[in-house]
C-alpha atoms as a PDB file:
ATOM      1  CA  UNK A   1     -70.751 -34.690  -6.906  1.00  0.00           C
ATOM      2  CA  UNK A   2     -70.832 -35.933 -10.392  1.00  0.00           C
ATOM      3  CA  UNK A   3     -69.985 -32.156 -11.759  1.00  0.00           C
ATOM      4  CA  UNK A   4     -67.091 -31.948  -9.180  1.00  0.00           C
ATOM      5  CA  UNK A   5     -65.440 -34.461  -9.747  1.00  0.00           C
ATOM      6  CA  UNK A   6     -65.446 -34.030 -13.910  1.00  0.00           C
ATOM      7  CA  UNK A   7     -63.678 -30.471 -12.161  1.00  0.00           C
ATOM      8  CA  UNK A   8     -61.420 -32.099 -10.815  1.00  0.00           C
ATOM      9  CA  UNK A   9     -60.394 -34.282 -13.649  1.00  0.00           C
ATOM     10  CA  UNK A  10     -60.055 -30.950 -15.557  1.00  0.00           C
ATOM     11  CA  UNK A  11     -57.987 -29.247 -13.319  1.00  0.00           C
ATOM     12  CA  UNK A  12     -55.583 -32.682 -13.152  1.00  0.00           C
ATOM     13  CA  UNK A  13     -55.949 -32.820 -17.435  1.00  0.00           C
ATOM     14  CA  UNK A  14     -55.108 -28.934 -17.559  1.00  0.00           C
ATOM     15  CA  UNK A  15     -51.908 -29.075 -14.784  1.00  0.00           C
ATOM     16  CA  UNK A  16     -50.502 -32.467 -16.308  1.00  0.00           C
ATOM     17  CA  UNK A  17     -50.459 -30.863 -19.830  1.00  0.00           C
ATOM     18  CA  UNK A  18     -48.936 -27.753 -19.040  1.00  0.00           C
ATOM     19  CA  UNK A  19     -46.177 -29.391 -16.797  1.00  0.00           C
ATOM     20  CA  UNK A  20     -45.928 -32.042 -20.119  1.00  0.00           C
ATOM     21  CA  UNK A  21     -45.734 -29.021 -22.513  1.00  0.00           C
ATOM     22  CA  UNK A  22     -42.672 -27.572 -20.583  1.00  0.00           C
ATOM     23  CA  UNK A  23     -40.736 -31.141 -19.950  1.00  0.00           C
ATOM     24  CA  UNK A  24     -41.268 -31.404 -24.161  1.00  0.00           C
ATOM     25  CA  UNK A  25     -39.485 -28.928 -24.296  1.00  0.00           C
ATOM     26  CA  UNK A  26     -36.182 -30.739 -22.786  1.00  0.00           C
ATOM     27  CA  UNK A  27     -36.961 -33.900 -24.915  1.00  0.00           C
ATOM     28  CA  UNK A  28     -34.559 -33.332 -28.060  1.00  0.00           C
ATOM     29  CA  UNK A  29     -30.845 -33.569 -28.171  1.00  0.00           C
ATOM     30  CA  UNK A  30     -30.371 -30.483 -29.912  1.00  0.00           C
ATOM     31  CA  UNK A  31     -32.621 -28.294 -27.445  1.00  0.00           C
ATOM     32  CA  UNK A  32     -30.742 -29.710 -24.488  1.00  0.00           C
ATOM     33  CA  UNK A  33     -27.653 -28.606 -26.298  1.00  0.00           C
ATOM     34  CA  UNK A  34     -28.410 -25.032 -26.450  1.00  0.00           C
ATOM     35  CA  UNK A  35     -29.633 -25.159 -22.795  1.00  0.00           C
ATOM     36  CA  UNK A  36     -26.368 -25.809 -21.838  1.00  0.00           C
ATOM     37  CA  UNK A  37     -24.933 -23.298 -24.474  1.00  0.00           C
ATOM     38  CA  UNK A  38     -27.009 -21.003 -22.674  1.00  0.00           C
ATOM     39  CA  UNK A  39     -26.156 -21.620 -18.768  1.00  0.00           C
ATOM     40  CA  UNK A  40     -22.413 -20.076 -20.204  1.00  0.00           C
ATOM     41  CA  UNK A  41     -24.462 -17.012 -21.491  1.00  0.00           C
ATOM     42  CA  UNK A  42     -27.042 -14.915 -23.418  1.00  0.00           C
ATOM     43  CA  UNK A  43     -26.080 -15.868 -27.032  1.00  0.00           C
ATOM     44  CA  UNK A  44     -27.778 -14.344 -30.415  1.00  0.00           C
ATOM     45  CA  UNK A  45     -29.696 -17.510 -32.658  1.00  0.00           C
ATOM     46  CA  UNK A  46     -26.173 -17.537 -35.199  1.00  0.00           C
ATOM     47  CA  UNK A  47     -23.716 -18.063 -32.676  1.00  0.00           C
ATOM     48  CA  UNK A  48     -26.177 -20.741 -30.950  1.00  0.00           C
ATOM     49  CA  UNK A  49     -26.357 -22.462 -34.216  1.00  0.00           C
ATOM     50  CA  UNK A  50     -22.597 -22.660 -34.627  1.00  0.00           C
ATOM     51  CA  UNK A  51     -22.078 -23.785 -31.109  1.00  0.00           C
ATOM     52  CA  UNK A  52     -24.651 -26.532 -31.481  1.00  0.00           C
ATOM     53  CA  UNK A  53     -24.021 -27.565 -35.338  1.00  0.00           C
ATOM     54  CA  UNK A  54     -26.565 -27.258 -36.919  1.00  0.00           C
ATOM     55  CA  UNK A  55     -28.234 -24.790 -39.467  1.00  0.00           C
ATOM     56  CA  UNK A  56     -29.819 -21.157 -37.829  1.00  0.00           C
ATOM     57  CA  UNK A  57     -33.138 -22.033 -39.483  1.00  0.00           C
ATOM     58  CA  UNK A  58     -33.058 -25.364 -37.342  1.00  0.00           C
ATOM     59  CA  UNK A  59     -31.642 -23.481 -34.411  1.00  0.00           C
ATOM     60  CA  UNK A  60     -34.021 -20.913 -34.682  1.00  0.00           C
ATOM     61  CA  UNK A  61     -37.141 -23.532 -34.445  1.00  0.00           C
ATOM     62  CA  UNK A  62     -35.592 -25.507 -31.414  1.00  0.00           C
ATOM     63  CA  UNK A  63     -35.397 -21.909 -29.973  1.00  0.00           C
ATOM     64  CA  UNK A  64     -39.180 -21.243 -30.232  1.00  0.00           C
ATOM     65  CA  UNK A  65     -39.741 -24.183 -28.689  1.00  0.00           C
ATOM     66  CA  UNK A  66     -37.498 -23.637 -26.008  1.00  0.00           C
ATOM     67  CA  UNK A  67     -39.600 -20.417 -25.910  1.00  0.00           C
ATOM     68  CA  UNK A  68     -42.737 -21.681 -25.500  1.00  0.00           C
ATOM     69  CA  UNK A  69     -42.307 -23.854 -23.214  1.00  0.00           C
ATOM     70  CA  UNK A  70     -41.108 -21.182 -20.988  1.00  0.00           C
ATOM     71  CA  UNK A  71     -37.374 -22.105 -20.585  1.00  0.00           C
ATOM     72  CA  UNK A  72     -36.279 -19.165 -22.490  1.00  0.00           C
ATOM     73  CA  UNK A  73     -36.933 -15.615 -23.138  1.00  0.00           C
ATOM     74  CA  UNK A  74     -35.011 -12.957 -25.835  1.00  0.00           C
ATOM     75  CA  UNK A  75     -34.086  -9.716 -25.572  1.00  0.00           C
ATOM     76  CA  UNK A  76     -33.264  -7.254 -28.672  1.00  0.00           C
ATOM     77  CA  UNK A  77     -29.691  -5.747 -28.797  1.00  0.00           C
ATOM     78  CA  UNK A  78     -29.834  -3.258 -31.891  1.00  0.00           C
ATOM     79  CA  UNK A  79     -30.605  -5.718 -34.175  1.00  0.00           C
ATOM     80  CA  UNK A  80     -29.699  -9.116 -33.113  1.00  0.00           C
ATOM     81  CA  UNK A  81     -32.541 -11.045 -30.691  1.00  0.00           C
ATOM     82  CA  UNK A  82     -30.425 -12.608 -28.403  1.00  0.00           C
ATOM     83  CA  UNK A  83     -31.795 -15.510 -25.719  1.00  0.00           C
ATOM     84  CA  UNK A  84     -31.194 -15.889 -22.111  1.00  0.00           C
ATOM     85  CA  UNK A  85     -32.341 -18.943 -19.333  1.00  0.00           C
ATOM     86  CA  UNK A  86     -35.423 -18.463 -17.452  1.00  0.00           C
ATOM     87  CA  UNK A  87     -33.985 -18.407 -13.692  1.00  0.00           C
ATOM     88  CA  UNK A  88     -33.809 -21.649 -12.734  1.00  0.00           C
ATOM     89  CA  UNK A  89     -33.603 -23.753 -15.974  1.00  0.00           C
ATOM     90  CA  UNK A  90     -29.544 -24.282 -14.968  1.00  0.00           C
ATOM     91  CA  UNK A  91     -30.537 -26.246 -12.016  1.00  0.00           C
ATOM     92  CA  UNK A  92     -33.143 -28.263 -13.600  1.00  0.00           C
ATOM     93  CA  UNK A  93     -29.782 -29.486 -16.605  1.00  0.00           C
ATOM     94  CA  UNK A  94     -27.761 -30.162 -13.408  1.00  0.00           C
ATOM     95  CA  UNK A  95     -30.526 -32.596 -12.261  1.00  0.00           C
ATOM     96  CA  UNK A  96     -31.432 -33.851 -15.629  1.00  0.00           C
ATOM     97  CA  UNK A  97     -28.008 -34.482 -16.214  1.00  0.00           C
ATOM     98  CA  UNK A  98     -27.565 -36.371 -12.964  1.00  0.00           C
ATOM     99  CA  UNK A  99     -30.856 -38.351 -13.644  1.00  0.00           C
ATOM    100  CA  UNK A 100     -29.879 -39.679 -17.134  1.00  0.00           C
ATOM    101  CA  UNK A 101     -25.834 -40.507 -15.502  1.00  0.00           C
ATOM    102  CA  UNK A 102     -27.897 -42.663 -13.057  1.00  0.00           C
ATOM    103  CA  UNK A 103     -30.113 -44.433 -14.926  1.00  0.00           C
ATOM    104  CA  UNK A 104     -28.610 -44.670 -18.956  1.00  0.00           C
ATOM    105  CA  UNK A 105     -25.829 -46.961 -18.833  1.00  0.00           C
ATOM    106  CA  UNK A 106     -25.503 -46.003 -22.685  1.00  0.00           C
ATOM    107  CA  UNK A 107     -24.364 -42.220 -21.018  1.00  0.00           C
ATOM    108  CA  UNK A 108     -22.143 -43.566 -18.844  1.00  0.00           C
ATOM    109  CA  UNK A 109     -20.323 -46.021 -21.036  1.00  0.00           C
ATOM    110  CA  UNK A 110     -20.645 -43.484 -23.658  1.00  0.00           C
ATOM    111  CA  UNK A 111     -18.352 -40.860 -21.540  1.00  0.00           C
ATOM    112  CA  UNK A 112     -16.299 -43.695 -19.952  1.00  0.00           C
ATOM    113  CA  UNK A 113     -15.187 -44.814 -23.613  1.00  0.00           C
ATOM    114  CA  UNK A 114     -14.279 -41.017 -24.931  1.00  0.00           C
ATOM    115  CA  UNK A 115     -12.411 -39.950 -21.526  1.00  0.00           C
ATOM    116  CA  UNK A 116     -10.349 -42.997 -21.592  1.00  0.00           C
ATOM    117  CA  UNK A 117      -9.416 -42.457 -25.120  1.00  0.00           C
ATOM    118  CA  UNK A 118      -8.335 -38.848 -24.492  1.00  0.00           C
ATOM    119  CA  UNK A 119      -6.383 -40.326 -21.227  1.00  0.00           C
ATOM    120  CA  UNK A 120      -8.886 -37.901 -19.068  1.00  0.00           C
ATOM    121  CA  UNK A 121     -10.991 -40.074 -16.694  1.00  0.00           C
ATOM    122  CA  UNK A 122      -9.929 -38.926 -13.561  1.00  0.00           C
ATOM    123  CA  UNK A 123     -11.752 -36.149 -12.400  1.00  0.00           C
ATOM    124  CA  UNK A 124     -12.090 -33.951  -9.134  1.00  0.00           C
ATOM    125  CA  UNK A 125     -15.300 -33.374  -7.132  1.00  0.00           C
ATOM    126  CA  UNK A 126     -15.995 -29.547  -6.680  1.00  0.00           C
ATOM    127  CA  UNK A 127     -15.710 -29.828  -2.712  1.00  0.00           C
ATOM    128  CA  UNK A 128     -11.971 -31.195  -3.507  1.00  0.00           C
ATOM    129  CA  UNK A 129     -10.974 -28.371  -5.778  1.00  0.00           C
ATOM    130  CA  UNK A 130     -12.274 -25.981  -3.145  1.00  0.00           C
ATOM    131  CA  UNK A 131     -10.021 -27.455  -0.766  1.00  0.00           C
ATOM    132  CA  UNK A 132      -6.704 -27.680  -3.481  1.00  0.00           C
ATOM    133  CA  UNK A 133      -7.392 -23.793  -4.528  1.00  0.00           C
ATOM    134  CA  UNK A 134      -7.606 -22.883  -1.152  1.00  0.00           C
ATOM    135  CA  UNK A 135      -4.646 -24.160   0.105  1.00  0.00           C
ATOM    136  CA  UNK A 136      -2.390 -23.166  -3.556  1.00  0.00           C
ATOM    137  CA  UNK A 137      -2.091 -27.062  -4.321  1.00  0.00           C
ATOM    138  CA  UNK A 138      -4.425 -26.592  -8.042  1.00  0.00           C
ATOM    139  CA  UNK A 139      -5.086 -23.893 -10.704  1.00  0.00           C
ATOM    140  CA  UNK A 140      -7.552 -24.053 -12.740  1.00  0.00           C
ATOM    141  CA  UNK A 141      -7.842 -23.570 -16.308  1.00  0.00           C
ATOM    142  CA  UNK A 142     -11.109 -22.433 -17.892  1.00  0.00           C
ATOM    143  CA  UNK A 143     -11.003 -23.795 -21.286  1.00  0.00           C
ATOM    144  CA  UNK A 144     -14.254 -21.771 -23.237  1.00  0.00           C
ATOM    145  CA  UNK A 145     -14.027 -18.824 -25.017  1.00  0.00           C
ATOM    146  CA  UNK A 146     -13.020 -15.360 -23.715  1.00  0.00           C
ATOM    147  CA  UNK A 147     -17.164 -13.986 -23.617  1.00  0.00           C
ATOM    148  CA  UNK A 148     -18.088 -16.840 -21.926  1.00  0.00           C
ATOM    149  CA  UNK A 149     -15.328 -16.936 -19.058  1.00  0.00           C
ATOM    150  CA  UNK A 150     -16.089 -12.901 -18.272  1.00  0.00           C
ATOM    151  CA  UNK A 151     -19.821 -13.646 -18.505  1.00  0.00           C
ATOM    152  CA  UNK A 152     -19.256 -15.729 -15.317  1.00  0.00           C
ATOM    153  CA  UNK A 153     -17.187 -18.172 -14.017  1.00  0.00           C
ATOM    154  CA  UNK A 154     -15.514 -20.182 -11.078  1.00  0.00           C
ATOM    155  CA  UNK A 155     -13.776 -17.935  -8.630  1.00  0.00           C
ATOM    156  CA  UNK A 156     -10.209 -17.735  -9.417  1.00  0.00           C
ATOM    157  CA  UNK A 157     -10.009 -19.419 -12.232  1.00  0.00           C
ATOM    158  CA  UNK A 158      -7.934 -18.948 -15.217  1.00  0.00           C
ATOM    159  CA  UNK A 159      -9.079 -17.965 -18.927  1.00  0.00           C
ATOM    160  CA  UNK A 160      -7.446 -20.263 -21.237  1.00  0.00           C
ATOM    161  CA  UNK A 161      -9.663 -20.875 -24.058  1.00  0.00           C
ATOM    162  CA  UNK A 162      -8.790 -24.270 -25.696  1.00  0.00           C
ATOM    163  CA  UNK A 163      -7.502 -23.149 -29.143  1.00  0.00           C
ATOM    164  CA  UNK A 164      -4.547 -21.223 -27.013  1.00  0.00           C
ATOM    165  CA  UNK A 165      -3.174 -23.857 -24.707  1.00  0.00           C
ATOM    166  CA  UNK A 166      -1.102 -24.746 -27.107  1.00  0.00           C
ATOM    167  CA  UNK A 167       0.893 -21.651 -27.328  1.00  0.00           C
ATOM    168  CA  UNK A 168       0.655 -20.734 -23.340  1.00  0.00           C
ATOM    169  CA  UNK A 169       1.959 -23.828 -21.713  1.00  0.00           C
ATOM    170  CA  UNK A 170       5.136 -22.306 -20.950  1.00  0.00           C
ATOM    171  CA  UNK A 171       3.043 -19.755 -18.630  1.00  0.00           C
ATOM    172  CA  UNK A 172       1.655 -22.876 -16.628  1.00  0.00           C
ATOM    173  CA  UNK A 173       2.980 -24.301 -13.334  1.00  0.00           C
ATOM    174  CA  UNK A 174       4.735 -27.750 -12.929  1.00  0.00           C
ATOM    175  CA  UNK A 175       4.452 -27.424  -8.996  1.00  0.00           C
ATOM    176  CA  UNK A 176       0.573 -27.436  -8.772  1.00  0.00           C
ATOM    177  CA  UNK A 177      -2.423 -29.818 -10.193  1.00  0.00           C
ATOM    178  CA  UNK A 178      -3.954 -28.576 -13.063  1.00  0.00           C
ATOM    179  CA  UNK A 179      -7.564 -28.740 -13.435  1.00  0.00           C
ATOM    180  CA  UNK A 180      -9.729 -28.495 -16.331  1.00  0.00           C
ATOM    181  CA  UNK A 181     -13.249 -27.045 -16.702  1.00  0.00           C
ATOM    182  CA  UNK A 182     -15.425 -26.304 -19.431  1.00  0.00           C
ATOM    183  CA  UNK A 183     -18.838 -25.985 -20.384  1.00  0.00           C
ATOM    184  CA  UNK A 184     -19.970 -29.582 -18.470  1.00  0.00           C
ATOM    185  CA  UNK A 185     -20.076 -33.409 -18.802  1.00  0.00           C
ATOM    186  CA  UNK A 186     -20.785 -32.732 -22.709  1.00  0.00           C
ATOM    187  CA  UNK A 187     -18.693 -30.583 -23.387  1.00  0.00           C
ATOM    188  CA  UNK A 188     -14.710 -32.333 -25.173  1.00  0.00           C
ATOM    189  CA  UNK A 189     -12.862 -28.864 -24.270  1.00  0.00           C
ATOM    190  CA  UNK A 190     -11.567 -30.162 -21.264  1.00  0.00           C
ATOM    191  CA  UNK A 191     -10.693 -34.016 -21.801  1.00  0.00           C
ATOM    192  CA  UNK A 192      -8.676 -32.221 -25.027  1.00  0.00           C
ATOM    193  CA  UNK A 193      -6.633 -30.317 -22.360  1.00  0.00           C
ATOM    194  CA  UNK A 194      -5.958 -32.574 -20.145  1.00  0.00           C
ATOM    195  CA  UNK A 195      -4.571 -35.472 -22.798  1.00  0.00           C
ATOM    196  CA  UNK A 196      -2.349 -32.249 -24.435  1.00  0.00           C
ATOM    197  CA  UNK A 197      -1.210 -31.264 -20.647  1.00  0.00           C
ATOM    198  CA  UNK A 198      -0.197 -34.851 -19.600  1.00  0.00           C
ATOM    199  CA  UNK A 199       1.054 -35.198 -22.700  1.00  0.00           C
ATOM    200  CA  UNK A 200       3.595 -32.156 -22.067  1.00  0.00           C
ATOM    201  CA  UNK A 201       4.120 -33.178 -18.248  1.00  0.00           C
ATOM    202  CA  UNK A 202       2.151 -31.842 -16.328  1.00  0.00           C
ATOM    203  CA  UNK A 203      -0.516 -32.883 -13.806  1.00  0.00           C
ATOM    204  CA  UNK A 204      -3.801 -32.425 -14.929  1.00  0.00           C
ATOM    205  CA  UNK A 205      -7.314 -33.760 -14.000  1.00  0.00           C
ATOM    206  CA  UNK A 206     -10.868 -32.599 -15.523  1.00  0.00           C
ATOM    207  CA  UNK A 207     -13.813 -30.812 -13.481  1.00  0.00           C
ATOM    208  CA  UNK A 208     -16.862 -32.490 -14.750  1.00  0.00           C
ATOM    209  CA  UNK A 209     -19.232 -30.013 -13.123  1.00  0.00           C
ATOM    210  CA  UNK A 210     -19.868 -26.554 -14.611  1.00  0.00           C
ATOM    211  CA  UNK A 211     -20.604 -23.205 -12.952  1.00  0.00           C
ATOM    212  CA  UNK A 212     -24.261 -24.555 -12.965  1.00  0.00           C
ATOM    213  CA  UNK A 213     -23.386 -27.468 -10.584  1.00  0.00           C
ATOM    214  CA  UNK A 214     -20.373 -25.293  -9.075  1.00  0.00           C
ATOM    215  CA  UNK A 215     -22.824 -22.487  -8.060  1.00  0.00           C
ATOM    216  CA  UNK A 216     -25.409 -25.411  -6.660  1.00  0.00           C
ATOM    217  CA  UNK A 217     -22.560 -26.672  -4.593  1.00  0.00           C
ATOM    218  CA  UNK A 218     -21.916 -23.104  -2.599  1.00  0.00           C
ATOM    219  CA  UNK A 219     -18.768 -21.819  -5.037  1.00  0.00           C
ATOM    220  CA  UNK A 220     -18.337 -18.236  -5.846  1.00  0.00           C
ATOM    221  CA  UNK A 221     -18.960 -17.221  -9.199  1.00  0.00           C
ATOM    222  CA  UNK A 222     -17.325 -14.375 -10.514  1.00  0.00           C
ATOM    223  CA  UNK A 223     -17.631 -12.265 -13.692  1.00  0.00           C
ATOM    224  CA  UNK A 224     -15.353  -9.995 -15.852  1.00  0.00           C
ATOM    225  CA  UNK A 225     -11.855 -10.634 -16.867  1.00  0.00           C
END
């Protein structure tokens, strides 16, 4: 009895520290950063550093980490590695990110303070915009960059990365709502747009969920131009 149950203590030792070896993984601001870089799309270790500011070497550790704890993998393309999500690792942000809205009031007052500043605090629940887009009531404006909008994105939405609203607002509607959608919660592309659109007249709200939590809620995703 004695023997199994020092077994048993081994097995429970050996699970707990590889399921603690993958969840340090998430524990670091920057590495939860380039998760979410990644849910918009394989991206080479340079262009993750830029996205993420800070310096490739830095990048490039946070990477291996992300590595070893089996959240990532790479892939060579001539002579760039790039990196890609493990299947599944997009759902486990959505719920991380829902856990730490619930329970860090320092989050939540944290976005509460920057949306209100940029005049952007309403948002729209994906179920809603589902119902707007259907019916021709919304469009909605996809504020990243070109490669990530054709990697995938929201069904009928719009590519308008953020540096060229400025200079395409005159190709917008006045008759619909506008809605806004980035990368996620994180991510300022989208409270920008809306404080420029309201700014110019128009109706405009933010989508705070991504194609991560649009995808979780039964939307079609769509890739390509």
């Amino acid at each position: 009895m004695l023997n199994d149950r020092l077994t048993d203590r081994a097995f429970k030792d050996s699970a707990y520290l590889a399921m603690a070896e993958v969840s340090k993984a998430f524990a670091n601001p920057k590495r939860l950063e380039l998760l979410e870089l990644l849910i918009q799309g394989p991206r080479s270790v340079d262009s993750l550093a830029g996205g993420s500011g800070q310096p490739i070497a830095s990048a490039s550790q946070h990477l291996q980490v992300l590595k070893r704890g089996g959240l990532v993998r790479t892939q060579r393309r001539g002579k760039r590695i790039v990196y890609s999500l493990v299947p599944g690792v997009d759902q486990a942000m959505v719920q991380i990110r829902a856990l730490a809205t619930s329970c860090s009031p320092t989050l939540r007052e944290t976005r509460r303070s920057f949306f209100e500043t940029h005049g952007a605090s309403e948002d729209i629940s994906p179920q809603t915009l589902q119902t707007e887009l259907a019916q021709g009531r919304a469009l909605l404006l996809d504020l990243r960059p070109a490669p990530e909008f054709e990697h995938a994105h929201i069904a009928g939405a719009l590519s308008l990365p953020i540096d060229q609203l400025p200079h395409r607002l005159d190709e917008l509607p006045r008759d619909r709502l506008l809605v806004a959608t980035c990368r996620g919660p994180q991510c300022t592309f989208a409270p920008q747009a809306v404080e420029l659109l309201r700014a110019e007249g128009f109706r405009a709200v933010r989508l705070e969920a991504c194609i991560a939590e649009w995808r979780l809620a039964g939307g079609a995703i769509e890739s390509g131009r």
